[in-house]
Protein backbone atom coordinates (compact mmCIF):
# COMPACT_ATOMS: atom_id res chain seq x y z
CA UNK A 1 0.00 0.00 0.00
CA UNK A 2 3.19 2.34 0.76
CA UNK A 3 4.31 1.33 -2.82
CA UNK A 4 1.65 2.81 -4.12
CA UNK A 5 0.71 5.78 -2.50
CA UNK A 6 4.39 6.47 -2.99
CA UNK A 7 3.82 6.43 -6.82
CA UNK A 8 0.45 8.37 -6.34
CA UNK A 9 2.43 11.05 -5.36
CA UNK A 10 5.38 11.06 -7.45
CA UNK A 11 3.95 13.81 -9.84
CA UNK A 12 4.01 15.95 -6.68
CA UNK A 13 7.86 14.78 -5.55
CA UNK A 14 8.90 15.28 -9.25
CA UNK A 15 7.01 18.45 -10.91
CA UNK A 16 9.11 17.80 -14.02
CA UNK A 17 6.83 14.85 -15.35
CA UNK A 18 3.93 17.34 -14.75
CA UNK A 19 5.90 19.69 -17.01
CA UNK A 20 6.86 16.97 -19.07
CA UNK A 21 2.82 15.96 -19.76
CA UNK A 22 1.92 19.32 -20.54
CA UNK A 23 4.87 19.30 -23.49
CA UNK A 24 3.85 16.17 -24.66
CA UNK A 25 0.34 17.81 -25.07
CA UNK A 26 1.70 20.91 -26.82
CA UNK A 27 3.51 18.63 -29.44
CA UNK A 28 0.66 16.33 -30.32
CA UNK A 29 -1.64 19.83 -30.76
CA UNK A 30 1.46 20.71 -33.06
CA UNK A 31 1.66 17.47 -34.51
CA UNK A 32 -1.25 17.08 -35.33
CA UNK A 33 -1.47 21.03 -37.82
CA UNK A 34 -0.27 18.98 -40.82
CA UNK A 35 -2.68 16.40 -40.42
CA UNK A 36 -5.77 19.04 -40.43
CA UNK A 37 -5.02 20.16 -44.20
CA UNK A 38 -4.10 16.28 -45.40
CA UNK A 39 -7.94 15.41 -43.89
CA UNK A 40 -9.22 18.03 -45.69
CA UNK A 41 -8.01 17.09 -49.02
CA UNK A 42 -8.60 13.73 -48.59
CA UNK A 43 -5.09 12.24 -47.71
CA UNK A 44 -5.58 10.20 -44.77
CA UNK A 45 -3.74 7.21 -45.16
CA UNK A 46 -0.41 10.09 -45.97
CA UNK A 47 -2.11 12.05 -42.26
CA UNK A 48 -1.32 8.41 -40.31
CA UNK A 49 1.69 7.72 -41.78
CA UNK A 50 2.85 11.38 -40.54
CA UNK A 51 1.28 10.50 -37.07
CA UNK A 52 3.15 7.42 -36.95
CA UNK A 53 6.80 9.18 -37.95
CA UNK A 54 6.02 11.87 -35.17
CA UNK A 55 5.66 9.02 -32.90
CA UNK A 56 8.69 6.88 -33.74
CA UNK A 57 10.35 10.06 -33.61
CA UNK A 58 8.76 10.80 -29.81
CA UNK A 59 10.24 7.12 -28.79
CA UNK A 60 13.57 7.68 -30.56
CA UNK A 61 13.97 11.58 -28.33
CA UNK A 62 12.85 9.76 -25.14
CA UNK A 63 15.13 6.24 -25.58
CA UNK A 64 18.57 8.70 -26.29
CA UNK A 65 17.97 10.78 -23.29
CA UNK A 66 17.27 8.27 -20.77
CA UNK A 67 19.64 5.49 -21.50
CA UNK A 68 22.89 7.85 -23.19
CA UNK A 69 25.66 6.14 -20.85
CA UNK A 70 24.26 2.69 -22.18
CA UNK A 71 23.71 3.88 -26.02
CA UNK A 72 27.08 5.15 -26.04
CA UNK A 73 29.03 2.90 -24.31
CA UNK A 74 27.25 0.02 -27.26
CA UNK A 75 28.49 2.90 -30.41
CA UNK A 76 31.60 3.33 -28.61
CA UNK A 77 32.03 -0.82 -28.67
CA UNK A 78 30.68 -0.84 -32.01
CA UNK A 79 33.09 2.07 -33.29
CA UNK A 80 36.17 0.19 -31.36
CA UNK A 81 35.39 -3.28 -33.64
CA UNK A 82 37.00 -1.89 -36.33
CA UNK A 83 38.05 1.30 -38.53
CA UNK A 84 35.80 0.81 -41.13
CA UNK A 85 32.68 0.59 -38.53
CA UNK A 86 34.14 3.72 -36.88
CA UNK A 87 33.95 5.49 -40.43
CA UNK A 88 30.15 4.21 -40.68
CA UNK A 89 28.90 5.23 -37.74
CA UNK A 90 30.70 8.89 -38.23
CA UNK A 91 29.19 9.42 -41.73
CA UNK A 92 25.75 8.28 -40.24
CA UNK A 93 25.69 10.68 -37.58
CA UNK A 94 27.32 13.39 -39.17
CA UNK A 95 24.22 12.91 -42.02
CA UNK A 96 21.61 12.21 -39.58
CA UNK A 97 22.43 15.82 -37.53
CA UNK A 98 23.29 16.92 -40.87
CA UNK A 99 19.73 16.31 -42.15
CA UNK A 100 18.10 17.36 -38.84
CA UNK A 101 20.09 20.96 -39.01
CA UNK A 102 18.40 21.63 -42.40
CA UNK A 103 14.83 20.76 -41.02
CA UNK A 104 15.08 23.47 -38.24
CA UNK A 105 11.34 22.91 -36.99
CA UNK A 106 11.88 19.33 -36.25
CA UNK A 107 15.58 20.34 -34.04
CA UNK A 108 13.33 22.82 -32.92
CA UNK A 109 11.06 19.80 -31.32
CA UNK A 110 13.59 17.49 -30.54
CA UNK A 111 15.02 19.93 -28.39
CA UNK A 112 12.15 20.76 -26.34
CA UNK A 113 11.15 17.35 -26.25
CA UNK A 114 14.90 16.32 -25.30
CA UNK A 115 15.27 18.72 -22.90
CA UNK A 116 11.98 18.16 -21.00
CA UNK A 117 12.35 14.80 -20.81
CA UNK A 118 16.19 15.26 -19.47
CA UNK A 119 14.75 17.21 -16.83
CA UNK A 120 12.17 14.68 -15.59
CA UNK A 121 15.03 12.25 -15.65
CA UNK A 122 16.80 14.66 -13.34
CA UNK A 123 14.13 15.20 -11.17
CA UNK A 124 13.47 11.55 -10.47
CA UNK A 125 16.93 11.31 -9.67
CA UNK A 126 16.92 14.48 -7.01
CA UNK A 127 13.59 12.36 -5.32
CA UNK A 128 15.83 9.32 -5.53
CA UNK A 129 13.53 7.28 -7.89
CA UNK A 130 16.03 4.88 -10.31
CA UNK A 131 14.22 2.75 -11.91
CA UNK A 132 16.03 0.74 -14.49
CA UNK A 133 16.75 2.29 -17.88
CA UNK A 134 15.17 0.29 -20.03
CA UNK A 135 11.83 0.65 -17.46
CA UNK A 136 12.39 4.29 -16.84
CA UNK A 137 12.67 4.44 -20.79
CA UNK A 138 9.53 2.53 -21.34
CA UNK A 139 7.80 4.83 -18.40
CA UNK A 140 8.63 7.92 -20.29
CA UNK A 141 7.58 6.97 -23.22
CA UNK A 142 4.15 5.89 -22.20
CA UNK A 143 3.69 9.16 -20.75
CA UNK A 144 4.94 10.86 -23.86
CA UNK A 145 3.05 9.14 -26.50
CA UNK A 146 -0.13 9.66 -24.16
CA UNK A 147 0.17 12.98 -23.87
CA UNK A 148 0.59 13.58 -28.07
CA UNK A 149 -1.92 11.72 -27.93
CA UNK A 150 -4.29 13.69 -26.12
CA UNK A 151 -3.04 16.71 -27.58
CA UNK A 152 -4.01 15.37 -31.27
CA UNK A 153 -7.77 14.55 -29.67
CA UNK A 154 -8.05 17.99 -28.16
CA UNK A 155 -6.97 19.83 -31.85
CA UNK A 156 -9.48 17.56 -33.66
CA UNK A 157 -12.20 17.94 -30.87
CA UNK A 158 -12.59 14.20 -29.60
């Protein structure tokens, strides 16, 4: 019963996941302007394929800033195998930020998202909540991809 009253009031303990919500709302209202003119003209199936990039890209943000000590220690074991995987994995992240520079709305969102979820990772850490990554991860992303979620419902009105 302490377990869970303990969890009850985590959102209290740790304001950043409240903060962290409300983002997550903001981006699925955001998310979801594209998908308002693609309705109207009769593009769904291209309006859920956006959704589901947004989303993947959500889960991608959330997995790099909880677990970066594990995710780099794998490149860094990955990069150490050999010089031409070293080369590889430069190019591909040189492209990838590369890519991600030129699209300045979408840094624009990772960053915010990034950022907020780096400080509800912080904040569970000052309440001395450590969880394991992978469930912390998994946590996190639930609450992410619930909030978008309710923030596409509220710009298309339930």
């Amino acid at each position: 019963m302490k377990a869970i009253w303990r969890l009850l009031l985590l959102p209290v303990r740790a304001p950043m996941l409240l903060v962290l919500a409300v983002v997550s709302v903001y981006e699925g209202l955001h998310w979801s302007q594209p998908l308002e003119g693609a309705a109207s003209s009769g593009m769904g199936q291209l309006s859920s394929l956006f959704w589901s990039i947004d989303f993947l890209h959500a889960l991608l943000v959330v997995l790099v800033c909880t677990m970066p000590d594990l995710l780099l220690q794998w490149i860094s074991s990955l990069m150490a195998a050999s010089r031409v995987m070293s080369l590889v994995v430069s190019l591909l992240s040189v492209t990838v930020v590369a890519l991600y520079m030129l699209h300045l709305a979408v840094l624009a969102n990772v960053l915010i998202l990034g950022s907020t979820v780096l400080l509800a990772r912080l904040d569970l850490a000052r309440v001395r909540v450590a969880p394991p990554p992978l469930l912390l991860a998994g946590a996190l992303g639930v609450l992410v991809l619930a909030g978008a979620a309710l923030g596409r419902r509220l710009a298309s009105g339930f």
